[in-house]
N, C-alpha and C. Protein backbone atom coordinates (compact mmCIF):
# COMPACT_ATOMS: atom_id res chain seq x y z
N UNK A 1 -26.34 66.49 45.81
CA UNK A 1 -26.33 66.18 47.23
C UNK A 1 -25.47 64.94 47.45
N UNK A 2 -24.37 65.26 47.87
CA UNK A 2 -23.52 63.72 48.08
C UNK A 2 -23.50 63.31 49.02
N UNK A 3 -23.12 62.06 49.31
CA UNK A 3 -22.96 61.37 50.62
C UNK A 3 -21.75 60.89 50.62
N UNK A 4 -21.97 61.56 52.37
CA UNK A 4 -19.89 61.76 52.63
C UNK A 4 -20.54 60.74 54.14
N UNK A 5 -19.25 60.66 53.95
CA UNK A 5 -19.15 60.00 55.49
C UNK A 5 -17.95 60.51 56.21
N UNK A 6 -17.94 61.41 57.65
CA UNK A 6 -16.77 61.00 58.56
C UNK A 6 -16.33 60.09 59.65
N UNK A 7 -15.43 59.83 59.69
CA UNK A 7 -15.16 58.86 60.74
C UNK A 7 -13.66 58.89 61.71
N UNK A 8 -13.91 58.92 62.70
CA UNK A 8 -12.61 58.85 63.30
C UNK A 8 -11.62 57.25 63.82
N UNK A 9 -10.89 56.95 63.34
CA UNK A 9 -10.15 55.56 63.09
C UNK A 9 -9.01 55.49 64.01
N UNK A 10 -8.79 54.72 64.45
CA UNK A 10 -7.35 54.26 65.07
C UNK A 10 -6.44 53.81 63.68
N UNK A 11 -5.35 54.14 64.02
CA UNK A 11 -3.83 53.70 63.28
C UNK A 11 -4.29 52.18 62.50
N UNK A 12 -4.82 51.43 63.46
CA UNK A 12 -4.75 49.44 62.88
C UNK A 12 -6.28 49.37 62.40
N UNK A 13 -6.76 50.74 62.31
CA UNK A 13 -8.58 50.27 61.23
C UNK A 13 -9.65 50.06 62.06
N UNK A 14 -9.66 50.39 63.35
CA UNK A 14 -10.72 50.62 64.38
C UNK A 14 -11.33 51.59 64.53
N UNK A 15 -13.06 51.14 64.65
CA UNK A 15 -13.63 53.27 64.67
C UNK A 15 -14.33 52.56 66.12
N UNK A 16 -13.93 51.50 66.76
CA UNK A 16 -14.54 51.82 68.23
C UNK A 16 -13.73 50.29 69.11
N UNK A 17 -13.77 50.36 69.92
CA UNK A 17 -12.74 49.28 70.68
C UNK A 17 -13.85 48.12 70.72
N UNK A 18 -12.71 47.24 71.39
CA UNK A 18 -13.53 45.56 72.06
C UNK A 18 -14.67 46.10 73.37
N UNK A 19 -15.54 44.55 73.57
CA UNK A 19 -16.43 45.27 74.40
C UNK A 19 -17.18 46.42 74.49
N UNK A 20 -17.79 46.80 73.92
CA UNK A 20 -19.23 47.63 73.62
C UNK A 20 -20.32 47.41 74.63
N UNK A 21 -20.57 48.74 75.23
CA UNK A 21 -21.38 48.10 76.46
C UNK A 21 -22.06 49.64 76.59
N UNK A 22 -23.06 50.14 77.67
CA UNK A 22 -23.84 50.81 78.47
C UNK A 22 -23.05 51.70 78.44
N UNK A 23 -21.45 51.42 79.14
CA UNK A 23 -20.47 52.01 80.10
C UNK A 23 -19.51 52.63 79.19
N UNK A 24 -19.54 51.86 77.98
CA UNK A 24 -17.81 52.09 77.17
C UNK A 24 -18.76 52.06 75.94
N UNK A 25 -19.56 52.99 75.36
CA UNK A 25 -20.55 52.62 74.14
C UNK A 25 -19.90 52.60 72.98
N UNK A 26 -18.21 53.05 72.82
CA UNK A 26 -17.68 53.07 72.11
C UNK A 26 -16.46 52.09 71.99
N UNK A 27 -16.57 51.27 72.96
CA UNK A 27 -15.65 50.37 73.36
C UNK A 27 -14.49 50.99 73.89
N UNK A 28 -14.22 49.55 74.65
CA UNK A 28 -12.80 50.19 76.09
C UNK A 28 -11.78 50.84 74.86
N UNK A 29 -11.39 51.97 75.47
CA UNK A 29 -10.36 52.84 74.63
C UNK A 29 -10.90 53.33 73.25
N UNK A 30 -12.00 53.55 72.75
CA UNK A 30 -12.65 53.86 71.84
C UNK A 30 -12.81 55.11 71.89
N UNK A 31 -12.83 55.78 72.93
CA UNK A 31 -13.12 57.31 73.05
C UNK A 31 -12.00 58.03 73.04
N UNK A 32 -10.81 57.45 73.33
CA UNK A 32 -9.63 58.43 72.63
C UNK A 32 -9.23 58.70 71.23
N UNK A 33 -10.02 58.00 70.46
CA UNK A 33 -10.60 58.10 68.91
C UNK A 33 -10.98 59.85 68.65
N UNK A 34 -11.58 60.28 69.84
CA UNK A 34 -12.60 61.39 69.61
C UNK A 34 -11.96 62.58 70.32
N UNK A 35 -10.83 62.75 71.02
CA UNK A 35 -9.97 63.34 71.74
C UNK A 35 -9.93 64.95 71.08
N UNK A 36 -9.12 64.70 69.91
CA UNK A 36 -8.86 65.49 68.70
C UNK A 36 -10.19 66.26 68.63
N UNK A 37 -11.35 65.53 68.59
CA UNK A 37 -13.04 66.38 68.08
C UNK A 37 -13.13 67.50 69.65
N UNK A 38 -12.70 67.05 70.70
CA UNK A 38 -13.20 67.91 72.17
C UNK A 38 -12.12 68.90 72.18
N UNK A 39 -11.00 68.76 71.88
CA UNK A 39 -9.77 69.59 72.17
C UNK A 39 -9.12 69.90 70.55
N UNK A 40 -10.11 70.89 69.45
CA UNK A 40 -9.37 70.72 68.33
C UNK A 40 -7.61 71.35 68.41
N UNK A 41 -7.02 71.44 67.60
CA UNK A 41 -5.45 71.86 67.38
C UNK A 41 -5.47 71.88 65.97
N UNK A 42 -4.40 73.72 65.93
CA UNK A 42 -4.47 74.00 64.59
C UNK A 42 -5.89 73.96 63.73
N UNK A 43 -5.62 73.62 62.58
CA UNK A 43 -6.58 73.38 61.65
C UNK A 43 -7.93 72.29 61.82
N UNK A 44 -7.68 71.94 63.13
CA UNK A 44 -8.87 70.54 63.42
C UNK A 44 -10.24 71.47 63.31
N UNK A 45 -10.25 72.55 64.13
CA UNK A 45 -11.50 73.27 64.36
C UNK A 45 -12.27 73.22 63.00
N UNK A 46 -11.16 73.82 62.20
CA UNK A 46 -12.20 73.80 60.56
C UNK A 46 -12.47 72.47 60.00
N UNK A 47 -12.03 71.58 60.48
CA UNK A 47 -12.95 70.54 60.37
C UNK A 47 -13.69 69.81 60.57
N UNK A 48 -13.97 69.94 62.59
CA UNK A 48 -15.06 69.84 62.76
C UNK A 48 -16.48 71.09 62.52
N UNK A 49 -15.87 71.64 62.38
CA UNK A 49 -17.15 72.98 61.82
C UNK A 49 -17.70 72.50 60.40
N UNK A 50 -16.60 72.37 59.21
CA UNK A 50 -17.29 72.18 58.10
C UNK A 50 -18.34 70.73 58.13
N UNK A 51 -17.60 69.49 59.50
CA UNK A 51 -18.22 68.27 59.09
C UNK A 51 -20.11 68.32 59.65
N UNK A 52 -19.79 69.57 60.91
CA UNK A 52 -20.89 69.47 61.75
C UNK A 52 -22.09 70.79 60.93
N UNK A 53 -21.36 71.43 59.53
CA UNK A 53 -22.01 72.76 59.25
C UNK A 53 -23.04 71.68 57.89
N UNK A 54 -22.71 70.97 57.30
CA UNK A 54 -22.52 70.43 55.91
C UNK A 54 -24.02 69.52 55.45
N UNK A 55 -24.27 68.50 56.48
CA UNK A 55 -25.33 67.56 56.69
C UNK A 55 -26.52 68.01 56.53
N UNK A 56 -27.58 67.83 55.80
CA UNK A 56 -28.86 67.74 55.48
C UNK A 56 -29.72 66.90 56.52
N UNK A 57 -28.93 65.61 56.85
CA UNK A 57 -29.51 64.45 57.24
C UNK A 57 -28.50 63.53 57.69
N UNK A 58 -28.59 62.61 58.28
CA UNK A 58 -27.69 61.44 58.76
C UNK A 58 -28.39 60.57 58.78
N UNK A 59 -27.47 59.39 59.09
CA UNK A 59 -27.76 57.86 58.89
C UNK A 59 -27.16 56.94 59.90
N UNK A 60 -28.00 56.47 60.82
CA UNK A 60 -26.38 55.59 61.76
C UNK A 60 -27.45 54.44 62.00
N UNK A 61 -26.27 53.44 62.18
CA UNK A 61 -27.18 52.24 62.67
C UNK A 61 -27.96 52.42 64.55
N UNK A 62 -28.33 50.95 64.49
CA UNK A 62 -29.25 50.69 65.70
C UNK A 62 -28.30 51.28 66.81
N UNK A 63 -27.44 50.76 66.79
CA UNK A 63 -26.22 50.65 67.83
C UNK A 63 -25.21 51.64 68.45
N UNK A 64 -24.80 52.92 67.22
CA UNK A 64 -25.13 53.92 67.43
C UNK A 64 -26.19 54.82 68.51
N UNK A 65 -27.36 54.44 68.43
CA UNK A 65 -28.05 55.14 69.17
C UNK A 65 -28.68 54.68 69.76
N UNK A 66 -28.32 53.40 70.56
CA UNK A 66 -29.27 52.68 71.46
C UNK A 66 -28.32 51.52 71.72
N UNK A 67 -28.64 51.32 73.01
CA UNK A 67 -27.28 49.69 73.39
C UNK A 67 -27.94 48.69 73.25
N UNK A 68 -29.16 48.47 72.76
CA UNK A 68 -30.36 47.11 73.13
C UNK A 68 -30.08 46.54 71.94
N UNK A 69 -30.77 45.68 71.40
CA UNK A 69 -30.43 44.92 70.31
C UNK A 69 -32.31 44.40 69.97
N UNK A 70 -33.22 44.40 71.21
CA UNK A 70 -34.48 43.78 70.56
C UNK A 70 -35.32 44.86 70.80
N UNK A 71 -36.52 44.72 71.07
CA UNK A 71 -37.53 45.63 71.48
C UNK A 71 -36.88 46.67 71.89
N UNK A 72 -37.84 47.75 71.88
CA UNK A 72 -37.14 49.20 72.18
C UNK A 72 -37.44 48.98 73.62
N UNK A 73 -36.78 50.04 73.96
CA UNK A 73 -36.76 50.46 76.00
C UNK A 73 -37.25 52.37 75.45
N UNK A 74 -38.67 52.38 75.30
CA UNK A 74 -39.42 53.60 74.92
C UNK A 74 -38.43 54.86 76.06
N UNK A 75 -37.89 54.58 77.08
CA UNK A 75 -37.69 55.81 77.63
C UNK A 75 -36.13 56.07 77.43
N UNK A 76 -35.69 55.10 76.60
CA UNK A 76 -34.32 55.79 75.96
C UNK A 76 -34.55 56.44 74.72
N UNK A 77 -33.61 57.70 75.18
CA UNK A 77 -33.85 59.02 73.93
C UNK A 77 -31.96 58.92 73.21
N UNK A 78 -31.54 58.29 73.47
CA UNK A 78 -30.01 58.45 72.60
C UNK A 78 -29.04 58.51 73.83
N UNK A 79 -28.21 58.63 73.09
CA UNK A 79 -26.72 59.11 74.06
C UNK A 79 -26.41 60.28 73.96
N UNK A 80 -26.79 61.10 73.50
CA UNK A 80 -27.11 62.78 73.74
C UNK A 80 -27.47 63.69 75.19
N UNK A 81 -28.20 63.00 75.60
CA UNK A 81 -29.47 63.97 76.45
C UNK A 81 -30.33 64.51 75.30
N UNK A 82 -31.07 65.92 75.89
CA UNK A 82 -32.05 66.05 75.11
C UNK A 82 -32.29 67.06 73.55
N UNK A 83 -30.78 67.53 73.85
CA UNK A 83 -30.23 68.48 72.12
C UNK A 83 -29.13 67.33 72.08
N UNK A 84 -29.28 66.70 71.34
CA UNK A 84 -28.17 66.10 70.12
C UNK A 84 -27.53 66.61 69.21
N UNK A 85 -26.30 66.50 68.87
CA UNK A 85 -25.55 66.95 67.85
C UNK A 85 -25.74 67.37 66.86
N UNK A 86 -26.72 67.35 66.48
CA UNK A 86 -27.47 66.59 65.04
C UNK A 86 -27.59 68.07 64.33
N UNK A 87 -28.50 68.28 64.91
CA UNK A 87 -29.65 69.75 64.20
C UNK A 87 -30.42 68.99 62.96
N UNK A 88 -30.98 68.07 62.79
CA UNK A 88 -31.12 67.60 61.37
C UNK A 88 -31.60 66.58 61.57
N UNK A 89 -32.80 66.08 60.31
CA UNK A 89 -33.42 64.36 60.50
C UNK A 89 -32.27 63.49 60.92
N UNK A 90 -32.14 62.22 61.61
CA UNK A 90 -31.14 61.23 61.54
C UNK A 90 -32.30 60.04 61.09
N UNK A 91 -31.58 59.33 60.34
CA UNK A 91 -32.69 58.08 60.01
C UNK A 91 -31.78 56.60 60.51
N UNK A 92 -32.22 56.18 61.89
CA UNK A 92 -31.70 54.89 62.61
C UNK A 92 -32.17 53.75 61.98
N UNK A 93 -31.53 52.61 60.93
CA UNK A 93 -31.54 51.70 60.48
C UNK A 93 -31.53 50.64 61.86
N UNK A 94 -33.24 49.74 62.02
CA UNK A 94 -33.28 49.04 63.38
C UNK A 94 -33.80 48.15 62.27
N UNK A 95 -34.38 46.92 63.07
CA UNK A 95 -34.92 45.62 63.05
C UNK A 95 -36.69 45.62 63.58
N UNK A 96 -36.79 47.18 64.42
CA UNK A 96 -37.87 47.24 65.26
C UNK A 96 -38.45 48.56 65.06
N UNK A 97 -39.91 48.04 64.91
CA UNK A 97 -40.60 49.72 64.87
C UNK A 97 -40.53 50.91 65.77
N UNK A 98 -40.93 51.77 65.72
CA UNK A 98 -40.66 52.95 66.38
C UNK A 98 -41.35 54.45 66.15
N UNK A 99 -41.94 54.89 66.81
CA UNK A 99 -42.68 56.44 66.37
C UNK A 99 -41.26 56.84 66.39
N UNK A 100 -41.20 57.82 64.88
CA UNK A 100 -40.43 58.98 65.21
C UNK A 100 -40.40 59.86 66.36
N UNK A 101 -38.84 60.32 67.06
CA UNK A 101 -38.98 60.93 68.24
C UNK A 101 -38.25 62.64 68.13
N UNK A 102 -38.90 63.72 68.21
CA UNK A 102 -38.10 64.96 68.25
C UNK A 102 -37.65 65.11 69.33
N UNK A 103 -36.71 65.92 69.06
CA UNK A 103 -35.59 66.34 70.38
C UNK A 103 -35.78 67.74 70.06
N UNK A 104 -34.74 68.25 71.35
CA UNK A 104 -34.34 69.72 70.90
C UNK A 104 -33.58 69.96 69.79
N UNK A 105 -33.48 71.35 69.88
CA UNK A 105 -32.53 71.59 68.68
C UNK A 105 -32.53 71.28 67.36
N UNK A 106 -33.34 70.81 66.50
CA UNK A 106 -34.25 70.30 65.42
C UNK A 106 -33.59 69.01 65.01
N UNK A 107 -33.26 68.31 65.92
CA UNK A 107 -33.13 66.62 65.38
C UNK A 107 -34.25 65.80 65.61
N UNK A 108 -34.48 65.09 64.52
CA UNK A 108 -35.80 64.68 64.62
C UNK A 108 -35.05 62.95 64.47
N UNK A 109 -35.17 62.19 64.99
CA UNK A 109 -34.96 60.69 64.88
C UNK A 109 -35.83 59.71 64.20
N UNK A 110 -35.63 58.99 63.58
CA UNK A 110 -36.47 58.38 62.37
C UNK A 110 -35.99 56.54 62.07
N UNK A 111 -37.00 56.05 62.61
CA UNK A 111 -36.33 54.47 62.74
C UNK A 111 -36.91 54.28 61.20
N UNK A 112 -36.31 52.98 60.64
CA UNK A 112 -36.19 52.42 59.05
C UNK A 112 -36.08 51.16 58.85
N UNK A 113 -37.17 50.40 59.09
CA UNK A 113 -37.37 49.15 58.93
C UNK A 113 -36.96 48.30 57.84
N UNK A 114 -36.67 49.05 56.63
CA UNK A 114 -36.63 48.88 55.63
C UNK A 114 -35.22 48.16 54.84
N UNK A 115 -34.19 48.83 55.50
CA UNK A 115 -32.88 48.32 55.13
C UNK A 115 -32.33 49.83 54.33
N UNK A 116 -30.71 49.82 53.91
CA UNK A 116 -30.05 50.42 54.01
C UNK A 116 -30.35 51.22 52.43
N UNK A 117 -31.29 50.45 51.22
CA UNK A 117 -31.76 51.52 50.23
C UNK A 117 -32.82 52.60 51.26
N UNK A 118 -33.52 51.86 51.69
CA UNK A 118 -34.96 53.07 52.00
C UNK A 118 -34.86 54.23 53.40
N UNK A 119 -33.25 53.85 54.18
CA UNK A 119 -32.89 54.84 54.78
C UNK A 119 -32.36 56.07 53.46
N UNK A 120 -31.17 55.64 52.94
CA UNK A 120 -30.49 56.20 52.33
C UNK A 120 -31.95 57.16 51.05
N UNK A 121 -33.02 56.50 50.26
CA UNK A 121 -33.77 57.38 49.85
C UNK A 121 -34.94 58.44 50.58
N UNK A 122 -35.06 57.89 52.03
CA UNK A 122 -35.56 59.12 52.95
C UNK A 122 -34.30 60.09 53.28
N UNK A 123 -33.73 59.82 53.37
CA UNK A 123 -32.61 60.60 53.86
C UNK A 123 -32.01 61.92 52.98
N UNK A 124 -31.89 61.11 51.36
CA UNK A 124 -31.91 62.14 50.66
C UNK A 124 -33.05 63.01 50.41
N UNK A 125 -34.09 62.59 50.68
CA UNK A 125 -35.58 63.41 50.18
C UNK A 125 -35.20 64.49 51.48
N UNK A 126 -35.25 64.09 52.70
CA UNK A 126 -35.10 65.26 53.75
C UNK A 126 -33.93 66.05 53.69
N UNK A 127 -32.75 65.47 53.08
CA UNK A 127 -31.71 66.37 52.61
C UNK A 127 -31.95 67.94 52.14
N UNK A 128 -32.50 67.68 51.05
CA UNK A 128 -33.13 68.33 50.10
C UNK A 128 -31.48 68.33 49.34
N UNK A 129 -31.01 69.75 49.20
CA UNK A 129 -29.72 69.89 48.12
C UNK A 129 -28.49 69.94 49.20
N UNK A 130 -28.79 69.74 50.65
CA UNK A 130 -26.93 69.22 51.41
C UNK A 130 -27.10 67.92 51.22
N UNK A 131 -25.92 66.98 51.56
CA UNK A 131 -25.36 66.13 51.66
C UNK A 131 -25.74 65.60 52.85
N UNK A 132 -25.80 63.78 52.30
CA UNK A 132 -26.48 63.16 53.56
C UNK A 132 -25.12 62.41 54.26
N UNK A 133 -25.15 62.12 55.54
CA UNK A 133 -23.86 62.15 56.28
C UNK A 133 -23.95 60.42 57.02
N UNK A 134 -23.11 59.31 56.58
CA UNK A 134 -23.54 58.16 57.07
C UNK A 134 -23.00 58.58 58.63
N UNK A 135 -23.28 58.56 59.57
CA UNK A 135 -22.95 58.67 60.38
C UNK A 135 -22.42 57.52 61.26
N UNK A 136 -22.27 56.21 60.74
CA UNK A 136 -21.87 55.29 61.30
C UNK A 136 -22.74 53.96 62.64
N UNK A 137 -22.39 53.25 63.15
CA UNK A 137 -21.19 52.83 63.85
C UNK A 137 -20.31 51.81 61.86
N UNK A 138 -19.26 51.07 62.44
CA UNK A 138 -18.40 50.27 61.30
C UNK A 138 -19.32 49.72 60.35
N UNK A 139 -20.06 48.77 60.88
CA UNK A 139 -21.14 47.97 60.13
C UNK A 139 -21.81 48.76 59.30
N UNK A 140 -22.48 49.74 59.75
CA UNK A 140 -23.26 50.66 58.63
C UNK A 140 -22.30 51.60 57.62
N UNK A 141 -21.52 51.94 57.95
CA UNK A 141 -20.41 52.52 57.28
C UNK A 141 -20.04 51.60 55.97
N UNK A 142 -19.77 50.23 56.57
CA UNK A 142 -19.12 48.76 55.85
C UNK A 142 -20.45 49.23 54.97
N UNK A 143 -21.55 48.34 55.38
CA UNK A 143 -22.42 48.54 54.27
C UNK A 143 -22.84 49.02 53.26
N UNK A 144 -22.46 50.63 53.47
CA UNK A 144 -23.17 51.59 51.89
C UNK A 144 -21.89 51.63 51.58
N UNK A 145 -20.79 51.05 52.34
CA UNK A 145 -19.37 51.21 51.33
C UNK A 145 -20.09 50.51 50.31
N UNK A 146 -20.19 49.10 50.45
CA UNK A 146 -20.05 47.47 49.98
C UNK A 146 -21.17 47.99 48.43
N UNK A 147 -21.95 48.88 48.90
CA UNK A 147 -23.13 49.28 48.40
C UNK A 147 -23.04 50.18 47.34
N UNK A 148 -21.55 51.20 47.22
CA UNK A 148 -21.04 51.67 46.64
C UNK A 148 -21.70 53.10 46.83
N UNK A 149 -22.40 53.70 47.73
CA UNK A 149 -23.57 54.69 48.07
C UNK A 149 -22.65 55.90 48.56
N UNK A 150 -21.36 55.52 48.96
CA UNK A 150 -20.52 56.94 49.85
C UNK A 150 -19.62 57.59 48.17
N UNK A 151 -19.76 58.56 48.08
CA UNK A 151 -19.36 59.29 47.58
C UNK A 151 -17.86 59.93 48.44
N UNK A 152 -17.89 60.64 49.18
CA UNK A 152 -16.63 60.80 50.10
C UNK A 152 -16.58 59.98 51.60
N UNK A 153 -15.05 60.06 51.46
CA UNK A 153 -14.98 59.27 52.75
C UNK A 153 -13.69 60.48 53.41
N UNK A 154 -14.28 60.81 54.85
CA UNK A 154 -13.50 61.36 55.49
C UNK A 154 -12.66 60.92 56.38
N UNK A 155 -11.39 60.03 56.40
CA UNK A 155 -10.94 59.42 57.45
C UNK A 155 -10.21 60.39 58.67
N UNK A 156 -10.64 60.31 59.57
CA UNK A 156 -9.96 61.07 61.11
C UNK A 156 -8.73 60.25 61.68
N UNK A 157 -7.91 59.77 61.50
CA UNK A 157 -6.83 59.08 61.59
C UNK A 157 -5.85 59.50 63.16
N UNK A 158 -6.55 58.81 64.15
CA UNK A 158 -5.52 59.24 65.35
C UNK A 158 -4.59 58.11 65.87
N UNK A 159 -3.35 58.77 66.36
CA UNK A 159 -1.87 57.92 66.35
C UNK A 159 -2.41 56.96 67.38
N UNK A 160 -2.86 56.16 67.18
CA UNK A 160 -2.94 54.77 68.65
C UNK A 160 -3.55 53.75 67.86
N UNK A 161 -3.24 52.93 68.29
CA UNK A 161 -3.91 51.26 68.15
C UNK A 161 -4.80 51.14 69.14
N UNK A 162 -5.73 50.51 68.93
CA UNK A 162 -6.80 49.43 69.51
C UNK A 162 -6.65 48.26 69.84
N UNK A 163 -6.35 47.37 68.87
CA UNK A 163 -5.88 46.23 68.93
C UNK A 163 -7.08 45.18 68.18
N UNK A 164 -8.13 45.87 68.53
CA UNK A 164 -9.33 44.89 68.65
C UNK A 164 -10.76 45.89 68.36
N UNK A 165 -12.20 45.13 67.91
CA UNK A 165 -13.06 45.95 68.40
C UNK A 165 -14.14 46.11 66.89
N UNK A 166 -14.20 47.28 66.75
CA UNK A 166 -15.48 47.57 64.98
C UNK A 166 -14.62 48.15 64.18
N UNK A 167 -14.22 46.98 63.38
CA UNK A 167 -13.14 47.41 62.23
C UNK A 167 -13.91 48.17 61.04
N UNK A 168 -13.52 48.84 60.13
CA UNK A 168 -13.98 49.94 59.01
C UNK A 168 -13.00 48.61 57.68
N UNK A 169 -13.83 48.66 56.87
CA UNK A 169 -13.43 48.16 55.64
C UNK A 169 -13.86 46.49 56.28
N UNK A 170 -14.39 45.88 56.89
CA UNK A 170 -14.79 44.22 56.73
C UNK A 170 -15.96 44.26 55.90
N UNK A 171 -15.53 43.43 55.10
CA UNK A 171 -16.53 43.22 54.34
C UNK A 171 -17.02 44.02 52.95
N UNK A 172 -16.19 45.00 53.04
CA UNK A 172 -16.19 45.86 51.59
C UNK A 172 -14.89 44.91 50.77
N UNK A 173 -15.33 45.32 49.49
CA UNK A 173 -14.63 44.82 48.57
C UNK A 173 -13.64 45.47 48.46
N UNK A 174 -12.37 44.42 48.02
CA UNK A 174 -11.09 44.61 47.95
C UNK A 174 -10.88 45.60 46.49
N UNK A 175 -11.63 45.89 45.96
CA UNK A 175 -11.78 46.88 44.29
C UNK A 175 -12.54 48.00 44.67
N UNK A 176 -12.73 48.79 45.71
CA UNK A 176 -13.12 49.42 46.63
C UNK A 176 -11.98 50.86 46.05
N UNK A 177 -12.07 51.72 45.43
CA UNK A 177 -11.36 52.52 44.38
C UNK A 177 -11.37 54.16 45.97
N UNK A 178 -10.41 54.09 45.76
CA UNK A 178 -10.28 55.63 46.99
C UNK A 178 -8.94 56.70 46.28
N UNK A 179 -9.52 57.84 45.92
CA UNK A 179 -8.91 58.68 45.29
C UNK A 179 -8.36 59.80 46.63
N UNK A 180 -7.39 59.97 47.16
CA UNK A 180 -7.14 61.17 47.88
C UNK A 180 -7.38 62.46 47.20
N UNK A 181 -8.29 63.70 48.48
CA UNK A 181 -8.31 64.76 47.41
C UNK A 181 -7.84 65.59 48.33
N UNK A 182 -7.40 65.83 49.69
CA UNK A 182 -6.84 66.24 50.70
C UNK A 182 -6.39 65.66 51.52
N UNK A 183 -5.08 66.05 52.32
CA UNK A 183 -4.84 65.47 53.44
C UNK A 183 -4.54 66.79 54.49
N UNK A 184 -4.47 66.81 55.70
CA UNK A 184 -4.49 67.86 56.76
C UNK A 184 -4.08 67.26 57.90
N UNK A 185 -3.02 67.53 58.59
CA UNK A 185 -2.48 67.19 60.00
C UNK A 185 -2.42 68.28 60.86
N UNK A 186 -2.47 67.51 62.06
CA UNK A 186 -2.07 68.34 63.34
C UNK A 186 -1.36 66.83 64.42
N UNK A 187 -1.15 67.83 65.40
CA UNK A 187 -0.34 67.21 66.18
C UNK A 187 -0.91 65.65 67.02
N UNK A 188 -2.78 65.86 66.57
CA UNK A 188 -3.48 64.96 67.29
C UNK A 188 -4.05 64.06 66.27
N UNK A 189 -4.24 64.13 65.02
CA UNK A 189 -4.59 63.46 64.16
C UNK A 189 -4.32 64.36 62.43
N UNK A 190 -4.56 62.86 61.93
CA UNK A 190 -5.02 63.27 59.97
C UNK A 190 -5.87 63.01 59.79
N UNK A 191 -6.18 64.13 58.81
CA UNK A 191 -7.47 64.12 58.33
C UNK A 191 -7.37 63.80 56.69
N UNK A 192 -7.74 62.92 56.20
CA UNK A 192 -7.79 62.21 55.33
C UNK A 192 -8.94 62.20 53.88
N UNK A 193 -9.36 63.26 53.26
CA UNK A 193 -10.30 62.68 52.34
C UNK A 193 -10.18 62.29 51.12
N UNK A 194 -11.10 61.21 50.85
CA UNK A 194 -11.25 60.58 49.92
C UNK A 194 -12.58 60.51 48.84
N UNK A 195 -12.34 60.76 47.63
CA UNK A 195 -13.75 60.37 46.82
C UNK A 195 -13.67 58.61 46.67
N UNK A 196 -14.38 58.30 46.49
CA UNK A 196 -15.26 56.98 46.48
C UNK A 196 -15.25 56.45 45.73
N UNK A 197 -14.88 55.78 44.41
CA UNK A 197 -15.39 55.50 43.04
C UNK A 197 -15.37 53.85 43.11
């Protein structure tokens, strides 16, 4: 059961813009990151199918799935509505307790007080034999890099700069070993994977 991660990146190493807010949860200009995922071209389709077919389980931080930072606000359910993407446990790495919450569509949400081992070993137990999927935002990504825990890394590579915003690679080590084992273009992005070592 490996753990892959995808991510979609700007050109200069951004997976979400400056200013993070309610309004722009991905930061101003952050959502043309994701352009390519709503409107695939060519060969994109088979890759969002295999990334969205593959997952056992996911992993994303607080921030990801909630804009607050302290106590919960009990009547926020995600940035979904009420079927999320998911189909599958997600385990939200917070600071703050939380009853697990089901949704439609069999995503079940799972807060983790614990830190980024005791997500990552619930995550694989609910896996069972797929692959658990970090699902991000940068910081959590950064982390099980730093942690050495990602096995693949899928970079989504679309032609624009940011400038600014949640950079991918702060804070991982510069001996940080990335083997290409595919690459795939279209007219809207590359798709990039990498094993991990």
């Amino acid at each position: 059961m490996p753990v892959t991660c995808n991510v979609s990146v700007s050109a200069d190493g951004f997976v979400a813009g400056p200013r993070q807010s309610l309004d722009n949860p991905i930061g101003e200009g952050g959502i043309r990151l994701h352009e390519w995922h709503f409107d695939p071209q060519g060969g994109d389709q088979a890759v969002v199918d295999e990334w969205q077919r593959t997952p056992g389980a996911y992993i994303m931080g607080r921030n990801m799935f909630d804009p607050g930072r302290g106590e919960w606000d009990l009547d926020w359910r995600g940035w979904w509505g009420d079927e999320p993407p998911y189909h599958a446990p997600v385990f939200v790495l917070t600071h703050h307790p939380r009853e697990s919450l089901t949704m439609d569509g069999g995503t079940t949400f799972h807060f983790v007080t614990e830190g980024i081992a005791a997500a990552l070993e619930q995550a694989k137990a609910a896996a069972g034999a797929q692959n658990v999927e970090i699902a991000g935002g940068a910081s959590t990504i950064n982390a099980y890099l730093h942690a050495g825990a990602i096995e693949e890394l899928h970079l989504h590579i679309s032609p624009m700069l940011l400038g600014a915003g949640e950079r991918l690679f702060d804070g991982v080590s510069p001996d940080l070993k990335l083997e290409p084992l595919h690459v795939q273009t279209s007219p809207a992005v590359t798709h990039i994977r990498y094993r991990v070592g």
